[in-house]
Protein backbone atom coordinates (compact mmCIF):
# COMPACT_ATOMS: atom_id res chain seq x y z
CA UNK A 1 0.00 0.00 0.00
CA UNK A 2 2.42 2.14 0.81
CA UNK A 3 4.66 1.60 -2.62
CA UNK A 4 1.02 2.55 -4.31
CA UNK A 5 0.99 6.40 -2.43
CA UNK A 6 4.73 6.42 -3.20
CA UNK A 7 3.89 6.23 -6.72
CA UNK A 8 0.75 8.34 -6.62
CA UNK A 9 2.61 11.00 -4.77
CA UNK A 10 5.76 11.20 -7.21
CA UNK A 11 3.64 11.91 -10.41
CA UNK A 12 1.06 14.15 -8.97
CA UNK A 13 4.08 16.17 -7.67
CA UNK A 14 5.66 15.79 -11.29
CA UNK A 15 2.52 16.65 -12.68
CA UNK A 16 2.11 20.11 -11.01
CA UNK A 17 6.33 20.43 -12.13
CA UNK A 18 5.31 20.12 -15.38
CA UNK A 19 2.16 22.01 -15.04
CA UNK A 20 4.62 24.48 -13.72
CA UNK A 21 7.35 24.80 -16.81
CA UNK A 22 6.86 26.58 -19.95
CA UNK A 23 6.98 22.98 -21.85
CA UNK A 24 3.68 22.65 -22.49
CA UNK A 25 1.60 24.43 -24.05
CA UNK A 26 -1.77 23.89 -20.87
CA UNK A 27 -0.08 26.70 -18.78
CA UNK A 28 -2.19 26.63 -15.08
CA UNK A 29 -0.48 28.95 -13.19
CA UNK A 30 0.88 32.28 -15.48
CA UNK A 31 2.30 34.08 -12.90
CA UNK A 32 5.28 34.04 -10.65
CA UNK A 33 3.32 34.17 -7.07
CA UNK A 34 0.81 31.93 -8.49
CA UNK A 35 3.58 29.44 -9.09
CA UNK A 36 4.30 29.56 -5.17
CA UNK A 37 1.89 27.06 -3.79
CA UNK A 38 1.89 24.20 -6.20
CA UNK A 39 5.95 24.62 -5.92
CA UNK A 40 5.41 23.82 -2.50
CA UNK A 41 3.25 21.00 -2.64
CA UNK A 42 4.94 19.26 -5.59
CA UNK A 43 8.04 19.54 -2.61
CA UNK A 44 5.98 18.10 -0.61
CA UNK A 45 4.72 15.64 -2.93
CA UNK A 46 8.07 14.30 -3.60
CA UNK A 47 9.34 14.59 -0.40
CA UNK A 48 6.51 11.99 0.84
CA UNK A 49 7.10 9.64 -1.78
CA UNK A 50 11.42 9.26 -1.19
CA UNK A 51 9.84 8.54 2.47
CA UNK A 52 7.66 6.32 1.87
CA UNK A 53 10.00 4.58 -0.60
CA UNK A 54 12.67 4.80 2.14
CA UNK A 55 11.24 4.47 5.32
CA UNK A 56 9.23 0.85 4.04
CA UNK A 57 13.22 -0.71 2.43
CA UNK A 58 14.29 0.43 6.14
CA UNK A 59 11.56 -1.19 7.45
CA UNK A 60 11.81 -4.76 5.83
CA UNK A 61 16.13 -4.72 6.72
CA UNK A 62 15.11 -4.33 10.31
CA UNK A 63 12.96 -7.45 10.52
CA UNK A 64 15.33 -9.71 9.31
């Protein structure tokens, strides 16, 4: 379960990156302070995921 929000929490948070760039063309947020929160939670988003990536390898070495 926990691999499953990993990988839901990395590509919503690269979503909103890429929301973010100038790449494409579907620009959401066209301004510099609107870029500020959904910086933030992509951070977020990505920091969750390398923890729950992490934290559950870490978890499995202890037990044996």
């Amino acid at each position: 379960m926990s691999q499953l929000l990993s990988w839901m929490n990395m590509m919503a948070g690269l979503i909103l990156f890429f929301s973010m760039s100038g790449i494409s063309s579907w620009v959401m947020f066209s301004t510099p302070q609107a870029k500020i929160f959904p910086f933030m939670l992509g951070i977020l988003l990505l920091g969750n995921a390398a923890y729950l990536a992490l934290g559950r390898g870490e978890f499995l070495s202890r037990r044996a």
